[in-house]
C-alpha atoms as a PDB file:
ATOM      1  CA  UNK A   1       0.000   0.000   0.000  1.00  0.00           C
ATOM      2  CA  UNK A   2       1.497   3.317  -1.130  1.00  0.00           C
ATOM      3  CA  UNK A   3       1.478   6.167   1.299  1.00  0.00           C
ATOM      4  CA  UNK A   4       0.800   9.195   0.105  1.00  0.00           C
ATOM      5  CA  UNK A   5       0.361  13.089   0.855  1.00  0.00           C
ATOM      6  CA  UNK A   6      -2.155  15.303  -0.731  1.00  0.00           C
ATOM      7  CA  UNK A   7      -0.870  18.772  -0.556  1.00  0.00           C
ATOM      8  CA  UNK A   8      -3.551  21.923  -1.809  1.00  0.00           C
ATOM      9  CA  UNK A   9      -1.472  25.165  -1.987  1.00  0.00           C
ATOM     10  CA  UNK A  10      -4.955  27.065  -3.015  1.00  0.00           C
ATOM     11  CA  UNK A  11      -5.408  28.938  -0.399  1.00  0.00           C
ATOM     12  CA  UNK A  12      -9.261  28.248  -0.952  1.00  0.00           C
ATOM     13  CA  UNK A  13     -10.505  24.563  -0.494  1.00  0.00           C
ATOM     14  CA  UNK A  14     -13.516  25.234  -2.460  1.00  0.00           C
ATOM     15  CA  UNK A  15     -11.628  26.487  -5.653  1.00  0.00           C
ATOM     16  CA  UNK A  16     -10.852  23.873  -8.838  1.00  0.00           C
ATOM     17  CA  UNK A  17      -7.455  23.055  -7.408  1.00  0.00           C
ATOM     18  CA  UNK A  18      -9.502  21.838  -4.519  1.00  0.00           C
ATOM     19  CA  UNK A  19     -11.582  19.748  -6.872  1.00  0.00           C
ATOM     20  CA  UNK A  20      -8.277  18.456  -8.375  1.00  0.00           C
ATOM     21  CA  UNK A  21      -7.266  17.118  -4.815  1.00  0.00           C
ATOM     22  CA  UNK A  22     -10.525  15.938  -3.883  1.00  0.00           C
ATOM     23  CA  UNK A  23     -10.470  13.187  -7.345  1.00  0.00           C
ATOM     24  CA  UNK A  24      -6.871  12.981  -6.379  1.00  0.00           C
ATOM     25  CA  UNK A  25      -7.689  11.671  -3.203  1.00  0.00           C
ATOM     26  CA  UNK A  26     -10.937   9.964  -4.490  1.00  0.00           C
ATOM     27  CA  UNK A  27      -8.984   7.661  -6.902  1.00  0.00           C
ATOM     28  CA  UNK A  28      -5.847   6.422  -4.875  1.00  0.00           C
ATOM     29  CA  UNK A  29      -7.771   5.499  -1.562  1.00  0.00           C
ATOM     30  CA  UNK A  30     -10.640   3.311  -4.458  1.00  0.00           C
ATOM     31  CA  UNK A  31      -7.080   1.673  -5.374  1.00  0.00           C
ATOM     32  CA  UNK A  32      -5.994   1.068  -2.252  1.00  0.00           C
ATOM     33  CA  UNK A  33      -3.616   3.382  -0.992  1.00  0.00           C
ATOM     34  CA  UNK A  34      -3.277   5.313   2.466  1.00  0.00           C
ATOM     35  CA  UNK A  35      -4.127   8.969   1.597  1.00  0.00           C
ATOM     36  CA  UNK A  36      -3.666  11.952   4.340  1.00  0.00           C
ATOM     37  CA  UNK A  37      -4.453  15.307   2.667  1.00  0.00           C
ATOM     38  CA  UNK A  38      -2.755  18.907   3.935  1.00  0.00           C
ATOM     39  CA  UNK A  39      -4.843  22.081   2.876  1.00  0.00           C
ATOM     40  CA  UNK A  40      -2.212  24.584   3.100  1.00  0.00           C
ATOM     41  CA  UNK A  41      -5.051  27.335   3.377  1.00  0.00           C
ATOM     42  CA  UNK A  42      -6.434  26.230   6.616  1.00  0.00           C
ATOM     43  CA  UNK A  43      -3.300  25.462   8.606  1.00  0.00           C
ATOM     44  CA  UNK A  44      -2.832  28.060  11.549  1.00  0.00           C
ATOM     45  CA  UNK A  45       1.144  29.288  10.823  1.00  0.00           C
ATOM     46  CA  UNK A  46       3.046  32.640  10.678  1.00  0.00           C
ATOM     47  CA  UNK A  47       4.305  31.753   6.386  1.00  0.00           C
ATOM     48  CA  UNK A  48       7.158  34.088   7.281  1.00  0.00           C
ATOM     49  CA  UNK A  49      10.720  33.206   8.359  1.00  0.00           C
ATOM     50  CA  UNK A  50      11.629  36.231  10.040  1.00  0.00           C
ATOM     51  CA  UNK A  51      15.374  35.910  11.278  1.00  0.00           C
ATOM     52  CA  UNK A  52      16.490  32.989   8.266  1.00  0.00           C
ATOM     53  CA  UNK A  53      18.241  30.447   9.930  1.00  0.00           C
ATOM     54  CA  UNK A  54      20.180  32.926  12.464  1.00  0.00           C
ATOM     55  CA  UNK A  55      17.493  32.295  14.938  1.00  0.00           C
ATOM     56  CA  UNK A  56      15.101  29.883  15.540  1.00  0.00           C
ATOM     57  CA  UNK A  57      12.003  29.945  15.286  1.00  0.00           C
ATOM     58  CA  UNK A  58       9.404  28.166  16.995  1.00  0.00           C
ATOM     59  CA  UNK A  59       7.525  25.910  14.311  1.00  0.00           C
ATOM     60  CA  UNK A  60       3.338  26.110  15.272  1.00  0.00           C
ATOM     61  CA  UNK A  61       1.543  22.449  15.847  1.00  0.00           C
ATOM     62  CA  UNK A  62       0.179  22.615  12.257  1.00  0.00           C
ATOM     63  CA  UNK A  63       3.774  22.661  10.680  1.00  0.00           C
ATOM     64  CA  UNK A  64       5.108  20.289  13.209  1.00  0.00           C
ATOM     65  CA  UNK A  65       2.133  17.805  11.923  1.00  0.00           C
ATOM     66  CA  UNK A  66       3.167  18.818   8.524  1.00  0.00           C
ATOM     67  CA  UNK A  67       6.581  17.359   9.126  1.00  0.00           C
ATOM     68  CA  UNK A  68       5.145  14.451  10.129  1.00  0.00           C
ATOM     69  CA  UNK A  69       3.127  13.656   7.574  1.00  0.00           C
ATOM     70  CA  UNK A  70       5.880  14.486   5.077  1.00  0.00           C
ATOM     71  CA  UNK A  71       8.545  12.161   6.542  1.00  0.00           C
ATOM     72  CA  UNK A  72       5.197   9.437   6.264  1.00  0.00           C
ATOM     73  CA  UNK A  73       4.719   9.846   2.847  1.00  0.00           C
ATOM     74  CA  UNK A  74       6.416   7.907  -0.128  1.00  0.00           C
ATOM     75  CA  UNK A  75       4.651   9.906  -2.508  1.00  0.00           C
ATOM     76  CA  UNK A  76       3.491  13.377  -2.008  1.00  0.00           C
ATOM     77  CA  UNK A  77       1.243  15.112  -4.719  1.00  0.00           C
ATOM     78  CA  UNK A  78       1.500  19.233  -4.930  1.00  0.00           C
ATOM     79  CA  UNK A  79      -1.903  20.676  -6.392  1.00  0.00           C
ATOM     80  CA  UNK A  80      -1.784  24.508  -6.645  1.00  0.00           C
ATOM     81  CA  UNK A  81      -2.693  27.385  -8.773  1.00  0.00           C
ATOM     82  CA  UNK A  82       0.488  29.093 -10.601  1.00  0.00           C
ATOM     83  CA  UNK A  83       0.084  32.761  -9.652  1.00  0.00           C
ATOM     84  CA  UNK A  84       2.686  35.595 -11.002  1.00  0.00           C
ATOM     85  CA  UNK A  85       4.895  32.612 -12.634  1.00  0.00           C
ATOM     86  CA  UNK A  86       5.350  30.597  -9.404  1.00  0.00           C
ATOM     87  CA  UNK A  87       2.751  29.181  -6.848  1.00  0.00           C
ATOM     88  CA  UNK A  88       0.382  31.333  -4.236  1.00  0.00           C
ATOM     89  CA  UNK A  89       2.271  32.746  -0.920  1.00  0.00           C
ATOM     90  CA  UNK A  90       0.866  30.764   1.399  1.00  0.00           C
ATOM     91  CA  UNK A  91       2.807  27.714  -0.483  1.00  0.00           C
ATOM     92  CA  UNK A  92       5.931  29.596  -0.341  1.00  0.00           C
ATOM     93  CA  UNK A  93       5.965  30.197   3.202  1.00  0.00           C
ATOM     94  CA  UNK A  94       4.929  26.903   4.185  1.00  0.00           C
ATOM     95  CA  UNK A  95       8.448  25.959   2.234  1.00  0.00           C
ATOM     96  CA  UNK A  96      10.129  28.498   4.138  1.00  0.00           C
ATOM     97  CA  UNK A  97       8.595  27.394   7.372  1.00  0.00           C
ATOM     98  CA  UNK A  98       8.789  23.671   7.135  1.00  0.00           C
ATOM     99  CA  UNK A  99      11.099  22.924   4.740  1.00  0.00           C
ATOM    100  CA  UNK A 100      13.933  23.675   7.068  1.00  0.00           C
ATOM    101  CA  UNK A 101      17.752  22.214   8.307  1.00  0.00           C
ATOM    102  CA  UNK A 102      18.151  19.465  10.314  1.00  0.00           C
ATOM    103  CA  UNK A 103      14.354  18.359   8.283  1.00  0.00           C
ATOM    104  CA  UNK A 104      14.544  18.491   5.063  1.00  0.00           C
ATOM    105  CA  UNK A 105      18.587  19.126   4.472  1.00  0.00           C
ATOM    106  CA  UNK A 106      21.753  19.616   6.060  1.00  0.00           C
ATOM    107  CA  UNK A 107      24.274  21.623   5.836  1.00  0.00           C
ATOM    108  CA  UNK A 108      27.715  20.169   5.627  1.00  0.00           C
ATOM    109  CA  UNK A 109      30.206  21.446   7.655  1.00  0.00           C
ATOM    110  CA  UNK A 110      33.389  23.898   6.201  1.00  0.00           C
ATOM    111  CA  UNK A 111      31.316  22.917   2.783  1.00  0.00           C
ATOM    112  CA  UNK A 112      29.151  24.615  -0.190  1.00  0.00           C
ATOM    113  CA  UNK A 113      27.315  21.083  -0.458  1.00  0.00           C
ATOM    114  CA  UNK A 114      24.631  19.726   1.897  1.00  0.00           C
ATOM    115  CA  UNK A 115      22.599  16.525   2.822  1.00  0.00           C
ATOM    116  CA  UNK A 116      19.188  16.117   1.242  1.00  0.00           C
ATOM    117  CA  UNK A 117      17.074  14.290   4.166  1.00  0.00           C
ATOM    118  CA  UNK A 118      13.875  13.532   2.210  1.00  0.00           C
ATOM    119  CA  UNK A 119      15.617  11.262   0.151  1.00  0.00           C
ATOM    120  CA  UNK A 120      13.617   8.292  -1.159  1.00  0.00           C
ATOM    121  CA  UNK A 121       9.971  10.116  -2.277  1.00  0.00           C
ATOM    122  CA  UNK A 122       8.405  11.118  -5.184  1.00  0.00           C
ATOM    123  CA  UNK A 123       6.386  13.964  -5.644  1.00  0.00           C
ATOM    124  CA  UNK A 124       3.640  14.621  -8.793  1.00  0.00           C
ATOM    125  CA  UNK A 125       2.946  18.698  -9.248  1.00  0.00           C
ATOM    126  CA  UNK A 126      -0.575  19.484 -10.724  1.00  0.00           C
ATOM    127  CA  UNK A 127      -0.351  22.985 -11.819  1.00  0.00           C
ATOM    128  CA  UNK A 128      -3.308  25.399 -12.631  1.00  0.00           C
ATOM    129  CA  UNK A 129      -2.765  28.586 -14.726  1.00  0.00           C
ATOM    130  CA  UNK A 130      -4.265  31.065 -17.274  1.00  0.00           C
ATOM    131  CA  UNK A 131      -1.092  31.445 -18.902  1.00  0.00           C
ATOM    132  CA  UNK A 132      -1.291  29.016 -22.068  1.00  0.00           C
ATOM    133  CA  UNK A 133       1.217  25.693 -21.553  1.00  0.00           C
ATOM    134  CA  UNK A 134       3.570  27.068 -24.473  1.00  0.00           C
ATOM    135  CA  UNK A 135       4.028  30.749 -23.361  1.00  0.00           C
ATOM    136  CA  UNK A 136       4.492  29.274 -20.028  1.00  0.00           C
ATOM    137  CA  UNK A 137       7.201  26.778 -21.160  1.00  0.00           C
ATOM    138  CA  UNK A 138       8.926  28.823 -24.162  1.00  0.00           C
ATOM    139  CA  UNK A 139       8.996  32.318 -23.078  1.00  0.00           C
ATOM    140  CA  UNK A 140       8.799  32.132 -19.254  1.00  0.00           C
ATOM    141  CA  UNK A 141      11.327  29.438 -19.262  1.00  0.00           C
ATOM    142  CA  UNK A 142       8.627  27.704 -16.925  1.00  0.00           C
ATOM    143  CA  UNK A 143       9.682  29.134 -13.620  1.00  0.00           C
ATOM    144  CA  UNK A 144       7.849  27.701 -11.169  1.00  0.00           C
ATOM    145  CA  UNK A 145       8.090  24.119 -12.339  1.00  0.00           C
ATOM    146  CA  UNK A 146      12.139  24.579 -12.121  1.00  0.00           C
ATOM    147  CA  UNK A 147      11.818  26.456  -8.653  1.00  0.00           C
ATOM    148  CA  UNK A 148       9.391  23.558  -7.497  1.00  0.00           C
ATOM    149  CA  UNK A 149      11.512  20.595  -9.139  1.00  0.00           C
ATOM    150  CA  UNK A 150      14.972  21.528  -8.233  1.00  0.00           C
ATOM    151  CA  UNK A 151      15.140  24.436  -5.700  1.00  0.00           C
ATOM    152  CA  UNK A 152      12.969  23.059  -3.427  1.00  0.00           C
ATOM    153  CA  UNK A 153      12.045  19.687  -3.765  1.00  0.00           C
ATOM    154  CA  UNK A 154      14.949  18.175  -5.633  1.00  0.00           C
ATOM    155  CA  UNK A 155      17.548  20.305  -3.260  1.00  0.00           C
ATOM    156  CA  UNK A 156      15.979  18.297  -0.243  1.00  0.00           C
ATOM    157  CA  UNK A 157      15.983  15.025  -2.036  1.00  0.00           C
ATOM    158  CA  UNK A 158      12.016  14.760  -3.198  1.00  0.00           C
ATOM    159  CA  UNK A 159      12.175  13.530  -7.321  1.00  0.00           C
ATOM    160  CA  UNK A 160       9.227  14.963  -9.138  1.00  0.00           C
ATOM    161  CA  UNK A 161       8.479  12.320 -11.519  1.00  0.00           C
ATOM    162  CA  UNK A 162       5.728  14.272 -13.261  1.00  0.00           C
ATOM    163  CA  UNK A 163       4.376  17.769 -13.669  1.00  0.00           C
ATOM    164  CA  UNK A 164       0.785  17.922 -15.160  1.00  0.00           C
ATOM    165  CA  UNK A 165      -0.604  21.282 -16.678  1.00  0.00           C
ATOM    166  CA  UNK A 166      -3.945  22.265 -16.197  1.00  0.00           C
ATOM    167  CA  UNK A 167      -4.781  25.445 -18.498  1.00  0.00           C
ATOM    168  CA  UNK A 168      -6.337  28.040 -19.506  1.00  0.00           C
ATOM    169  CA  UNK A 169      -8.444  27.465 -16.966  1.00  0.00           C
ATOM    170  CA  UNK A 170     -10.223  31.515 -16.955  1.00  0.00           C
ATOM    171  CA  UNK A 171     -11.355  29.792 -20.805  1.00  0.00           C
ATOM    172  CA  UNK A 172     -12.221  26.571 -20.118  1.00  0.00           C
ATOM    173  CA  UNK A 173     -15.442  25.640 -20.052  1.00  0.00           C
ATOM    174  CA  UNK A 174     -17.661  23.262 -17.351  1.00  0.00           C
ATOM    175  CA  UNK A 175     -17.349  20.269 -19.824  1.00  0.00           C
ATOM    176  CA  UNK A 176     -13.418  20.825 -20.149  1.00  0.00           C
ATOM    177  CA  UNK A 177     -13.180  21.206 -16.870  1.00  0.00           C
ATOM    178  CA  UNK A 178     -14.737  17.560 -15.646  1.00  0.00           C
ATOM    179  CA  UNK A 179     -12.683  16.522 -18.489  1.00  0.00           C
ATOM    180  CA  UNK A 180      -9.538  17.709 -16.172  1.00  0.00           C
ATOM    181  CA  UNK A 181     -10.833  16.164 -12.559  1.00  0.00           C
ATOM    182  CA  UNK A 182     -11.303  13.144 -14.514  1.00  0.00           C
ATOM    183  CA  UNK A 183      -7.352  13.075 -15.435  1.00  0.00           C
ATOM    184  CA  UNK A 184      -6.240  13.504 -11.736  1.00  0.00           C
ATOM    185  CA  UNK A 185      -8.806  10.928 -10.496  1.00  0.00           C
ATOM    186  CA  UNK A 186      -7.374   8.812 -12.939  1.00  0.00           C
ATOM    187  CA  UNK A 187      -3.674   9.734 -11.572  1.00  0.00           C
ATOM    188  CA  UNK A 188      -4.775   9.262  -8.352  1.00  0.00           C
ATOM    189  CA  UNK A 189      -6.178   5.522  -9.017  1.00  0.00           C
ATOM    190  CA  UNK A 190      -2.473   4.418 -11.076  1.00  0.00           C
ATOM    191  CA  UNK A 191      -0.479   5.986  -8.377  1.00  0.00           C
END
């Protein structure tokens, strides 16, 4: 049995992302696997790191469970809206909150190199956006997909085997739409 994380970095449950995770969810636990689901929006933390890493800072019981449920997971599936190129602000500072030394990577000592402590999962990014997949990919360079693949989750050892598109969603119509919930239900039952 596969255990994995649901993540929704739309700050609003009740949005399509949240629809996204919902058949997600819906499809792995019908095949089987042991689903626990994180909705960013409703966890009770401050999303900024005030000092960096000269101080620490006290992590609240919601990222503290967070951490627990990431270290869990073998798989953990990223569903979130791509706002100004990258994903919302509450997602970021949950990175910069959670995603810290001595959890997710080390530092190694007198060296530019570090330990990557999530080592062993994979992670599956299901992106929303109004900007159309090729402008995204051939103009914008796709900056948010390389932040989230290799200066965040790669750095602390997560591989993100897949990234699946979802767009334009402000033109997309009801029809196209199901079409879409279908696909991650579908992802959700093969994962």
């Amino acid at each position: 049995m596969k255990k994995i994380l649901v993540v929704l970095g739309h700050p609003d449950k009740n949005s399509f992302c949240g629809s996204l995770a919902k058949a997600y969810t819906d499809g792995a636990k019908s095949n089987g696997s042991e689903v626990r689901e994180l909705n960013l929006g409703e966890l009770d933390f401050d999303p900024v790191l005030w000092k960096g890493y000269k101080e620490v800072q006290e992590l609240e019981t919601d990222l503290l469970r967070a951490q627990e449920l990431i270290k869990w997971s073998q798989h953990i599936v990223f569903i979130y809206p791509n706002w100004w190129g990258t994903m919302p602000a509450v997602m970021k500072g949950f990175f910069d909150r959670a995603f810290l030394p001595g959890f997710a990577f080390k530092y190694r000592e007198n060296s530019q190199f570090w330990d990557k402590l999530l080592l062993g999962r994979t992670a599956h990014l299901f992106v929303t956006m109004d900007t159309p997949p090729w402008y995204y990919r051939f103009i914008y360079r796709r900056p948010g997909h390389n932040a989230m693949k290799n200066t965040i989750l790669g750095f602390c050892g997560i591989k993100v085997i897949r990234i699946t598109e979802f767009a334009t969603i402000k033109e997309s119509s009801e029809k196209q739409r199901d079409k879409w919930v279908s696909v991650a239900k579908n992802y959700g039952y093969k994962a």
